[in-house]
Protein backbone atom coordinates (compact mmCIF):
# COMPACT_ATOMS: atom_id res chain seq x y z
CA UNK A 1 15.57 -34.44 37.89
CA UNK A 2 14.06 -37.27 35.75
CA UNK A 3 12.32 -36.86 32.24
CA UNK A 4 9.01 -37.20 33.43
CA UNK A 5 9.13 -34.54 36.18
CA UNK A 6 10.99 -32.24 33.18
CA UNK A 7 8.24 -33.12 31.14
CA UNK A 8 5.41 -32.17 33.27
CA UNK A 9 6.85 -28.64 34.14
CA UNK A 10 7.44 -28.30 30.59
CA UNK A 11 4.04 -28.84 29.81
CA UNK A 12 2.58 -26.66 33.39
CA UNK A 13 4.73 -23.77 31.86
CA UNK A 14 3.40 -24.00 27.97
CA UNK A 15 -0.19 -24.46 29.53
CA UNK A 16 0.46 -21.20 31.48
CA UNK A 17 1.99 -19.30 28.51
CA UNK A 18 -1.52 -20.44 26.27
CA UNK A 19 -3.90 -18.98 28.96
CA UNK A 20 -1.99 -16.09 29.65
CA UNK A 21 -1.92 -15.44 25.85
CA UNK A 22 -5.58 -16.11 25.68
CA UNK A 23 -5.93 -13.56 28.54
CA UNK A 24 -3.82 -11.59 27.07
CA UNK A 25 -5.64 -11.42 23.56
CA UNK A 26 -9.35 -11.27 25.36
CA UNK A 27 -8.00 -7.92 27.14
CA UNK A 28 -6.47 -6.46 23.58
CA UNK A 29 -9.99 -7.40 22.30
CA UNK A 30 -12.00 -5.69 25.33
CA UNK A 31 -9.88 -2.66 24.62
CA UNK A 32 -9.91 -2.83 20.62
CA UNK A 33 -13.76 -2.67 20.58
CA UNK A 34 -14.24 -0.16 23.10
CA UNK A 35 -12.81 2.13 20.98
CA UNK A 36 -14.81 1.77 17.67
CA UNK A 37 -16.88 5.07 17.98
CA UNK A 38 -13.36 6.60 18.20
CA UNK A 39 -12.01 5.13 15.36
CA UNK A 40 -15.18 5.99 13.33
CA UNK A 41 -14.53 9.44 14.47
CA UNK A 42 -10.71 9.45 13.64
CA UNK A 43 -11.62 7.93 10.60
CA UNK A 44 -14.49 10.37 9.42
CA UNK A 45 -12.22 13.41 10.40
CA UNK A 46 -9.15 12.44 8.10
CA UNK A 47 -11.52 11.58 5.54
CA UNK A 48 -13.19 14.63 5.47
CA UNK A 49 -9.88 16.69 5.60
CA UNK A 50 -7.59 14.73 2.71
CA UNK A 51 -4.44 15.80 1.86
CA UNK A 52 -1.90 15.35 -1.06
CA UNK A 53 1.14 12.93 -1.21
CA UNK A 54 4.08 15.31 0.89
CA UNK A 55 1.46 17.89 1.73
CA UNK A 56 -0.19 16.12 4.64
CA UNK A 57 0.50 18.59 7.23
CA UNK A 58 -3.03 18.98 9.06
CA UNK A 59 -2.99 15.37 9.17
CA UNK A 60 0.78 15.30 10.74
CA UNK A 61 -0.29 17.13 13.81
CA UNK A 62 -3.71 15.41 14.18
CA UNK A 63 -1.81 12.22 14.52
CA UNK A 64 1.30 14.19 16.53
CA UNK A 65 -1.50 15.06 19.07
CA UNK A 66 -2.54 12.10 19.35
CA UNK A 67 0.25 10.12 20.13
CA UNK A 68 1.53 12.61 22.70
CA UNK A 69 -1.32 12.79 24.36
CA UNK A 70 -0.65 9.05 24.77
CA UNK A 71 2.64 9.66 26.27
CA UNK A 72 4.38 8.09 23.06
CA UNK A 73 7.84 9.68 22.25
CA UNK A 74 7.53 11.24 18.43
CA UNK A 75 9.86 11.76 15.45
CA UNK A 76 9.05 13.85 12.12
CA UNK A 77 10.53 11.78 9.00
CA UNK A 78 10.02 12.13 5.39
CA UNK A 79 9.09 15.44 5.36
CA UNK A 80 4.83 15.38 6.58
CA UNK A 81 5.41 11.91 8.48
CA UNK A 82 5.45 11.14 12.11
CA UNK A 83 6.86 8.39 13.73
CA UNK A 84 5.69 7.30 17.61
CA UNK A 85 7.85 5.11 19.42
CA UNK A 86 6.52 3.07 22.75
CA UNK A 87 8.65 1.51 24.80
CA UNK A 88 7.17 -1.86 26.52
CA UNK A 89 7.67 -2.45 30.55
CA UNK A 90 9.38 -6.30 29.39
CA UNK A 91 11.94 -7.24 27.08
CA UNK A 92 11.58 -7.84 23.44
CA UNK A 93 12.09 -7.12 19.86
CA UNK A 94 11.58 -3.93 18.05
CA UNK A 95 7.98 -4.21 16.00
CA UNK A 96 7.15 -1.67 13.57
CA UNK A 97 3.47 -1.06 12.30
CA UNK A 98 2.71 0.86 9.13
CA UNK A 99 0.21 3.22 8.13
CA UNK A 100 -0.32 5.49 5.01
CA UNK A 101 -1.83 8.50 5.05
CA UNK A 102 -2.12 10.46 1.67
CA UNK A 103 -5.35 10.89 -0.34
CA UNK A 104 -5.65 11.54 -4.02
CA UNK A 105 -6.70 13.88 -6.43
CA UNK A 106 -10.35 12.32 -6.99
CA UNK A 107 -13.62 13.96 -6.71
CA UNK A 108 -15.90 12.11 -4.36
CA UNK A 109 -19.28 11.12 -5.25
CA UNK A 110 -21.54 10.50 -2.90
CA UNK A 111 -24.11 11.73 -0.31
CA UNK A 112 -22.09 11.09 3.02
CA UNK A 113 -21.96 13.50 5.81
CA UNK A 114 -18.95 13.23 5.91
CA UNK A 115 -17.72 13.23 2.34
CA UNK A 116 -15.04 15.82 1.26
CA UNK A 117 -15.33 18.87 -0.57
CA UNK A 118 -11.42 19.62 -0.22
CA UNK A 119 -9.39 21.15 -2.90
CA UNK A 120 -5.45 20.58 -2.97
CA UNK A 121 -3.27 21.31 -5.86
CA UNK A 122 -1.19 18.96 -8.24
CA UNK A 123 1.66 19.40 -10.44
CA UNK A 124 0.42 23.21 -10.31
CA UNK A 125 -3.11 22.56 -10.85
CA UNK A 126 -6.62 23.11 -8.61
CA UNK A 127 -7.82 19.53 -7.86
CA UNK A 128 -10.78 17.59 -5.75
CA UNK A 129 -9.21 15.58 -3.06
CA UNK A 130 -10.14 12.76 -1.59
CA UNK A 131 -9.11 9.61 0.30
CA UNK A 132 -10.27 7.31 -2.63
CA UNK A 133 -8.19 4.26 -1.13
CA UNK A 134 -8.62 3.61 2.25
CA UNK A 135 -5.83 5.10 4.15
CA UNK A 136 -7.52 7.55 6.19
CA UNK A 137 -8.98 3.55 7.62
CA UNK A 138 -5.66 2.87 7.92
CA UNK A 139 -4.22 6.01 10.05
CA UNK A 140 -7.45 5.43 12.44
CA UNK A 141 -6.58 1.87 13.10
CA UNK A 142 -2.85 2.95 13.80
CA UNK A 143 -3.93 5.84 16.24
CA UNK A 144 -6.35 2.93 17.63
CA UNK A 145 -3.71 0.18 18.16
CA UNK A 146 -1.09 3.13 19.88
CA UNK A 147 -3.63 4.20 22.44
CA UNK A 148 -4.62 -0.06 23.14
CA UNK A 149 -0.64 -0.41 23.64
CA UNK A 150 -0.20 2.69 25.47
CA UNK A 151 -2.62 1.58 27.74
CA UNK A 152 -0.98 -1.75 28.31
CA UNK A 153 2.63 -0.43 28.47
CA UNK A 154 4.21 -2.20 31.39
CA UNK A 155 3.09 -5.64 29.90
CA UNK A 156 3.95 -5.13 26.53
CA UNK A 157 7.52 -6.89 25.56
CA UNK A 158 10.04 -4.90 23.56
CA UNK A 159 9.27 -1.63 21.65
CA UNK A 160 6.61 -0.84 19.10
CA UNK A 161 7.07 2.03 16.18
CA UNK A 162 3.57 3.49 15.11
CA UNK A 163 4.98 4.33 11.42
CA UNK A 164 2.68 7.03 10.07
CA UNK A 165 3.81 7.71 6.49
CA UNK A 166 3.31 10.20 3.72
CA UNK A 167 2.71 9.88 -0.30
CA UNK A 168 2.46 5.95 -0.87
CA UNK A 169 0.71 7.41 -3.94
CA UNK A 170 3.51 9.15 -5.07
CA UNK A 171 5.01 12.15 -4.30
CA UNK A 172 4.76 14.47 -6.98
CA UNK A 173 6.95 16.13 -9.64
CA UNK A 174 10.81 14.93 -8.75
CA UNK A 175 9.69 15.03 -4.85
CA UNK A 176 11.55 12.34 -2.87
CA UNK A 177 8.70 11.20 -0.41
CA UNK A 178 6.69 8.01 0.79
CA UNK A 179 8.13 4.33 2.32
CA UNK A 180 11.61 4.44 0.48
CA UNK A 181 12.54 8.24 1.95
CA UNK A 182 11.27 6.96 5.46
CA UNK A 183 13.51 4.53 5.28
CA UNK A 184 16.57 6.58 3.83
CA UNK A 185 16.17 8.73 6.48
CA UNK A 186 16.66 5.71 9.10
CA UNK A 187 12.93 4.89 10.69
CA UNK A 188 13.90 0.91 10.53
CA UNK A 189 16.80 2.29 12.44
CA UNK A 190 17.74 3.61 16.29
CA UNK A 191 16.27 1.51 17.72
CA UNK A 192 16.45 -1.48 14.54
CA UNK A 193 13.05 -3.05 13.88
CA UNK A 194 13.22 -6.51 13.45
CA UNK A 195 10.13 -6.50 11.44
CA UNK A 196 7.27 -4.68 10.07
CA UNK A 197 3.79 -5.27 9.21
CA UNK A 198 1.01 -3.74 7.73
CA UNK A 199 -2.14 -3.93 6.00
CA UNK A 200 -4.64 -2.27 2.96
CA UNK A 201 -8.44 -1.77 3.66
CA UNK A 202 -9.80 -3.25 0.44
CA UNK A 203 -13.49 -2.28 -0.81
CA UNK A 204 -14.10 -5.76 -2.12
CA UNK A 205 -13.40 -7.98 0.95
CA UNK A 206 -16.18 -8.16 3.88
CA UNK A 207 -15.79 -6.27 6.78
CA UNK A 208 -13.55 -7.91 9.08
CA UNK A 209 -11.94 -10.58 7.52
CA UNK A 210 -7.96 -10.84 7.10
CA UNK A 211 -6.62 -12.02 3.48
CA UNK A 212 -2.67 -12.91 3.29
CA UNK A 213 -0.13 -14.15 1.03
CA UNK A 214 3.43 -15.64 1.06
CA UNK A 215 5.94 -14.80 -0.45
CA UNK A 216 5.44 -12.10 -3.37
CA UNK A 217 2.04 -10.31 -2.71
CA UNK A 218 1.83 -7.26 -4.66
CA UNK A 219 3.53 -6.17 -7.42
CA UNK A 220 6.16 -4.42 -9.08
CA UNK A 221 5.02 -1.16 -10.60
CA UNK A 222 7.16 0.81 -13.32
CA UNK A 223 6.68 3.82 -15.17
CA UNK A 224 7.32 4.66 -18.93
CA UNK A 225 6.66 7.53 -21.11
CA UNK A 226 7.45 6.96 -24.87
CA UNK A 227 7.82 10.24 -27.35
CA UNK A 228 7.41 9.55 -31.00
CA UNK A 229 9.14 12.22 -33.72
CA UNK A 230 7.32 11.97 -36.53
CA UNK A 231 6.98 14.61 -39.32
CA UNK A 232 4.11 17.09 -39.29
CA UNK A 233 1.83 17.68 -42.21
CA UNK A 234 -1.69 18.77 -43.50
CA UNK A 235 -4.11 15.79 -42.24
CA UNK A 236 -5.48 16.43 -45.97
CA UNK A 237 -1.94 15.51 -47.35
CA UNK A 238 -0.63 12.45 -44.88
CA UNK A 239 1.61 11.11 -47.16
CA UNK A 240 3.48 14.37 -46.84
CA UNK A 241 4.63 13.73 -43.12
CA UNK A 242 5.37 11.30 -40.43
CA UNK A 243 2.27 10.40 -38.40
CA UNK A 244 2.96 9.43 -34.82
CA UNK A 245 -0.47 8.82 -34.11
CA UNK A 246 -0.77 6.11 -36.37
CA UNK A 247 2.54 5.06 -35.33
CA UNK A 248 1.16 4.84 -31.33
CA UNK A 249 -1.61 2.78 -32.72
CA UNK A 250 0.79 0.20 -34.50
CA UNK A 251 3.22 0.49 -30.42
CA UNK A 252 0.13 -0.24 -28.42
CA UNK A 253 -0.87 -2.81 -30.03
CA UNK A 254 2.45 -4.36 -30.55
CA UNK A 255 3.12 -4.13 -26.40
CA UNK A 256 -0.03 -6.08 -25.82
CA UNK A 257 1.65 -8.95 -27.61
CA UNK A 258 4.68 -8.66 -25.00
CA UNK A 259 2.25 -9.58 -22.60
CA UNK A 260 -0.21 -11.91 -24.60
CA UNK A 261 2.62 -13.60 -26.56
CA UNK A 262 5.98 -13.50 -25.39
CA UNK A 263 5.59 -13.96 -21.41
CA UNK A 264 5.28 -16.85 -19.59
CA UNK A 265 2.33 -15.84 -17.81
CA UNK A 266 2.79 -19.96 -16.38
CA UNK A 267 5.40 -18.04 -14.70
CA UNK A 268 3.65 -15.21 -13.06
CA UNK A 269 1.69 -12.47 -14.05
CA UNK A 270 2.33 -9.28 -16.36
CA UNK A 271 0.79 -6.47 -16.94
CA UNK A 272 1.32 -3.49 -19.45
CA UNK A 273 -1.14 -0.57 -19.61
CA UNK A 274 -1.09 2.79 -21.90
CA UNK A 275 -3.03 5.08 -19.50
CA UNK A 276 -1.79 8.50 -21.36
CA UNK A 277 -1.84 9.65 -24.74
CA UNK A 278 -0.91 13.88 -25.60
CA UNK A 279 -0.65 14.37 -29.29
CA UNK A 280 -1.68 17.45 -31.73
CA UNK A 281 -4.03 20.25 -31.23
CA UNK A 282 -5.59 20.73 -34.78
CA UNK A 283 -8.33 18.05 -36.57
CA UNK A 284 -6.51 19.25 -39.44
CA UNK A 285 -3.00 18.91 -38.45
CA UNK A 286 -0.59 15.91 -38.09
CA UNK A 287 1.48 16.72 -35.28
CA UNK A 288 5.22 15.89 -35.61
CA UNK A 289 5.42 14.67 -31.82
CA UNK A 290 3.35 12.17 -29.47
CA UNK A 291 3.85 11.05 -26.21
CA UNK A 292 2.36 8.45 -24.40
CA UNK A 293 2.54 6.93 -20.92
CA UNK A 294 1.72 4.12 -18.54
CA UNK A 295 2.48 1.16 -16.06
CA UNK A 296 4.03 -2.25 -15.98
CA UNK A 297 3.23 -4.75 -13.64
CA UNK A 298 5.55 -7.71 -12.84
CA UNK A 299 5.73 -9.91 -9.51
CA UNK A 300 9.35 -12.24 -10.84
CA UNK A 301 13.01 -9.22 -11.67
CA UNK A 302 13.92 -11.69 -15.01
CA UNK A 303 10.62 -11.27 -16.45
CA UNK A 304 10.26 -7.66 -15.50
CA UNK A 305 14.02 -6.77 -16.87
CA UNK A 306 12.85 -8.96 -20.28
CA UNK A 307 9.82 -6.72 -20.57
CA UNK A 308 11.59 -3.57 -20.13
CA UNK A 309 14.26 -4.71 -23.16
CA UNK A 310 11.29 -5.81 -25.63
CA UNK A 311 9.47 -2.15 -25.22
CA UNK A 312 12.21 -0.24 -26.24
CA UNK A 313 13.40 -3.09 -29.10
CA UNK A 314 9.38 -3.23 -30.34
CA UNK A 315 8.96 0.77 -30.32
CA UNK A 316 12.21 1.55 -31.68
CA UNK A 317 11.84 -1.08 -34.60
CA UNK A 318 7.88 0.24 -35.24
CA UNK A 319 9.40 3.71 -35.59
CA UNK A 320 11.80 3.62 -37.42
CA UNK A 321 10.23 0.89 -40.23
CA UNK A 322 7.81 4.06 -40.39
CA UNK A 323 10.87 6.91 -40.26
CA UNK A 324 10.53 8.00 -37.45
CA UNK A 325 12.33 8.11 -33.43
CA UNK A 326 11.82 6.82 -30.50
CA UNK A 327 12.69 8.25 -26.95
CA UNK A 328 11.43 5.32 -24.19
CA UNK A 329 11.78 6.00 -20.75
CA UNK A 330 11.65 3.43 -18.29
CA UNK A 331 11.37 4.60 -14.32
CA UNK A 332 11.22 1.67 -11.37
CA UNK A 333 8.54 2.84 -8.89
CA UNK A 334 7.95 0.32 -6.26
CA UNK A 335 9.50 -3.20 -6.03
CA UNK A 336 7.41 -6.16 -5.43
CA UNK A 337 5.81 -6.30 -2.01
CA UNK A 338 7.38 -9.44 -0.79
CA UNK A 339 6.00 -10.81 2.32
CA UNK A 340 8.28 -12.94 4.38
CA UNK A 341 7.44 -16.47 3.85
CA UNK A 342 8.38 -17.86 7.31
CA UNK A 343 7.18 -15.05 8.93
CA UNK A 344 3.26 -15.08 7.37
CA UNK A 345 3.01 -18.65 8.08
CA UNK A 346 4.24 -18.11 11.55
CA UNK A 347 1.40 -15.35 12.29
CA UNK A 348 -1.26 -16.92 10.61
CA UNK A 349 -2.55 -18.53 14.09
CA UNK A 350 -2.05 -15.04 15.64
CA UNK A 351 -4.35 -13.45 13.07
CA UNK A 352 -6.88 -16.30 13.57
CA UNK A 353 -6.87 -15.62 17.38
CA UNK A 354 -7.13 -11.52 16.76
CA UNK A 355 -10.42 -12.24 14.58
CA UNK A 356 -11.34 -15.96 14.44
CA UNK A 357 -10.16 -18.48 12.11
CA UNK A 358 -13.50 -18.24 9.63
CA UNK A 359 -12.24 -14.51 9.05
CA UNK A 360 -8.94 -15.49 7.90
CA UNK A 361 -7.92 -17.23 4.48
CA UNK A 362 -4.93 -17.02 1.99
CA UNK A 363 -5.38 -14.69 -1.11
CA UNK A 364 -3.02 -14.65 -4.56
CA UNK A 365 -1.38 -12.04 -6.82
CA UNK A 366 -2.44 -8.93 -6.59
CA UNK A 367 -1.16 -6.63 -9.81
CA UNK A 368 -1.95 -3.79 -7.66
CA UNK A 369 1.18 -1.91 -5.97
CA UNK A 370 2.10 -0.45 -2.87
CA UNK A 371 5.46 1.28 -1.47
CA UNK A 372 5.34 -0.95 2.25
CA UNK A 373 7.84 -3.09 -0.01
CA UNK A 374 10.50 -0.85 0.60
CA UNK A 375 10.02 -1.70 4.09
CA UNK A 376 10.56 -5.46 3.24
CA UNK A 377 13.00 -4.99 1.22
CA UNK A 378 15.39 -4.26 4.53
CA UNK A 379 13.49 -6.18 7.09
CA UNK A 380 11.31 -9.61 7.60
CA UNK A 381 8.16 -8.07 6.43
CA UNK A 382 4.16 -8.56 6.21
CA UNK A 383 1.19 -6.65 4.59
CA UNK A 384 -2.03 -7.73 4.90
CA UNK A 385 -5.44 -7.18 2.82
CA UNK A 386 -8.30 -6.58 5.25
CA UNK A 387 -11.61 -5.96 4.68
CA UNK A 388 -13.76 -3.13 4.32
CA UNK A 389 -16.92 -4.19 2.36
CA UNK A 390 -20.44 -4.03 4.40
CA UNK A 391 -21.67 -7.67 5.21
CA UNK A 392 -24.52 -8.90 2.85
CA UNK A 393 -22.51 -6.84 -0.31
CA UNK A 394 -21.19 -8.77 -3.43
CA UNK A 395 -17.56 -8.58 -4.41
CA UNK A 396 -18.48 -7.83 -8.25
CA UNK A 397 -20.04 -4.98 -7.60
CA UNK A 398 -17.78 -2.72 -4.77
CA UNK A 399 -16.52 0.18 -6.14
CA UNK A 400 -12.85 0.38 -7.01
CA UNK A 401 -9.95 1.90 -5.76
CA UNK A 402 -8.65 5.36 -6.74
CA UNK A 403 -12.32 6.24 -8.18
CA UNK A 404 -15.17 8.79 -7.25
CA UNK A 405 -17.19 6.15 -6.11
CA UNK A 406 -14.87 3.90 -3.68
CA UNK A 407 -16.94 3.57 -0.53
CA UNK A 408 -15.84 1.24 2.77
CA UNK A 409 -17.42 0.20 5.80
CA UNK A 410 -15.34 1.82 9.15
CA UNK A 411 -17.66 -0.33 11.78
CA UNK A 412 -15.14 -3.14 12.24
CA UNK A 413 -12.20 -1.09 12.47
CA UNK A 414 -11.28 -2.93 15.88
CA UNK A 415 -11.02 -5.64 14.11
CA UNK A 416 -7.41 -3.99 12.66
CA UNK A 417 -6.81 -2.91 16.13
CA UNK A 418 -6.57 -6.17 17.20
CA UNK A 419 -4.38 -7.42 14.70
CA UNK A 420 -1.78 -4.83 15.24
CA UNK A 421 -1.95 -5.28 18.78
CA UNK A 422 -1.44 -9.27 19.19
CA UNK A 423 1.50 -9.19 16.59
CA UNK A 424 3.57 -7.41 19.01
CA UNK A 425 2.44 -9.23 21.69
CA UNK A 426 2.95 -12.63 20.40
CA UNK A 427 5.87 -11.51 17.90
CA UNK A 428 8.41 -12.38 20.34
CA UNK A 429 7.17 -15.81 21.23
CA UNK A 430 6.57 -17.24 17.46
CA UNK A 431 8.02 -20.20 16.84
């Protein structure tokens, strides 16, 4: 057979491939928007039922209903989390899609019908609950792209896992829970995914549009707690103790300089936050003891080891030039979410296609942090912002994360539907 026959059945068969793609994608998108009033629905319902990190059991069989009702084979991992696996009529990969499903300890503020008026408790207190940070969003666009997939079975290629997972928060106390104990306890496993994605309803991007990054994404977030021994005395005689207070005042500002001064920020980013101060209980009274808390934020290991070493050398050295001890803790949380370089570039034209070109665009650092990256920390991974902020809003002025007054928009929830849904389709024909 000559070249130029070979060449025109090469290009008959990739012409045939784009259309039935294109078909293929139109039919996802018929599908994905038919369903918005459910995924409002599914949506509402989480959010007006929230649950604690590891204590997510109403929302467990909500989502276990679902998915058998599909006809999806299910698995319990990590305690509250489910697991739906889908087996495609053609051959193909294993694709795994991730959603969280844990609300937090917030008190909502608003005049929604469908606001929550839950109560859960933490770390053995009564506390408001509610999903402050999307993920309620999330679980509905899961549940939405398992029943599009489900429906479309015997042409789907390979297998899909509907990963529906507990505490990203946190779990609380010493609690194992969340992304790294679903993974311990195999879910990239039997059968092995050969890669995951997911993605983070954010309150300042407009409704429907896709934001992604190579390479690292989101970062690192560590814990410390520092206890300063000081000496306790009369606050009328000061002279007469140790006074950790004034000795936290002297750390803080000290750590800022870590960031401010001895980084190179050229580099990447860094941040360091106090969040928690618990010292004394008398105006009167130096206490001999503090203890503080908070977070540090890296995206690069070197610079995150160098910042570890220079809080314990700078608190140390402030408290003992003022006599007193030092007790630094240091606990790694989450790693940096690290999205497959190859891999993002390669599904940037499959986002565009899910929810046109003008709705995609390529974001930077975000000091934020989220547990997905102990997905990619075993497997080619991707986690995608998308957006949740009502057209004709301004980014300045949505309401944060984790507060009483974080709000989103669920009317475009196809739009995550689709995404889902034409990654595993097109997955196994990227270049």
């Amino acid at each position: 057979m000559n070249k130029r026959i070979l060449f025109f059945l090469g290009a008959g068969l990739l012409a045939s491939l784009v259309i039935c793609g294109q078909e293929k994608a139109a039919a996802i998108s018929k599908q994905a928007e038919a369903l918005q009033a459910k995924l409002s629905e599914w949506r509402r319902h989480i959010h007006q039922n929230p649950e604690l990190s590891n204590r997510e059991f109403k929302t467990q069989q909500y989502v276990l209903a679902h998915l058998k009702k599909l006809g999806i084979e299910t698995q319990l991992l990590a305690k509250t989390g489910v697991v739906g696996i889908l087996k495609g009529g053609k051959p193909g990969p294993v694709i795994a899609l991730r959603a969280d499903m844990d609300a937090l300890p917030v008190l909502e503020r608003n005049q929604l019908p469908f606001r929550s008026t839950a109560k859960g408790e933490y770390l053995g207190k009564e506390v408001p609950v509610m999903h402050a940070c999307g993920h309620d969003a999330h679980v509905a666009m899961l549940m939405g792209a398992a029943e599009v997939l489900a429906g479309m079975k015997a042409d789907m290629p390979g297998t899909v896992k509907f990963i529906f997972q507990p505490a990203e928060e946190g779990a609380p106390g010493d609690e194992e829970g969340g992304a790294e104990l679903m993974v311990k306890e195999g879910v990239l496993e039997h059968p092995k995914v050969a890669a995951v994605f997911g993605m983070h309803i954010e309150s300042w991007i407009e409704e429907g549009k896709v934001f992604y990054k190579p390479g690292p994404f989101m970062a690192a977030s560590d814990w410390f707690t520092i206890k300063i021994k000081g000496s306790q005395s009369h606050g009328a005689q000061p002279w007469k103790g140790v006074d950790p207070i004034a000795i936290s005042a002297q750390v803080i500002n000290a750590l800022q300089q870590i960031v401010s001064r001895q980084e190179d920020l050229t580099r990447a980013p860094v941040v360091l936050t106090v969040g928690k101060i618990n010292a004394g209980v008398r105006n009167n009274i130096i206490p001999e003891e503090l203890e503080m808390a908070g977070t540090i934020r890296t995206f690069d290991t070197a610079m995150q080891r160098d910042v570890h070493r220079r809080i314990r050398q700078i608190t140390e050295g402030i408290a003992a030039a003022n006599g007193a001890s030092a007790d630094i803790i240091i606990k790694n949380n989450t790693p940096v979410t690290y999205n497959n370089p190859e891999l993002t570039q390669k599904i940037v034209p499959v986002l565009e296609k899910a929810v046109g070109s003008q709705n995609v665009q390529e974001t930077s650092w975000v000091t934020g942090a989220e547990d997905f990256a102990f997905y990619g920390k075993n497997t080619p991974a991707v986690f995608l912002y998308y957006g949740g902020m009502p057209k004709g809003n301004e980014a300045a002025k949505a309401p944060p994360h984790h507060t009483p007054d974080f709000m989103i928009s669920d009317r475009m929830l196809y739009n995550g539907v689709k995404i889902f849904c034409n990654l595993v389709f097109d997955y196994a024909t990227l270049p």
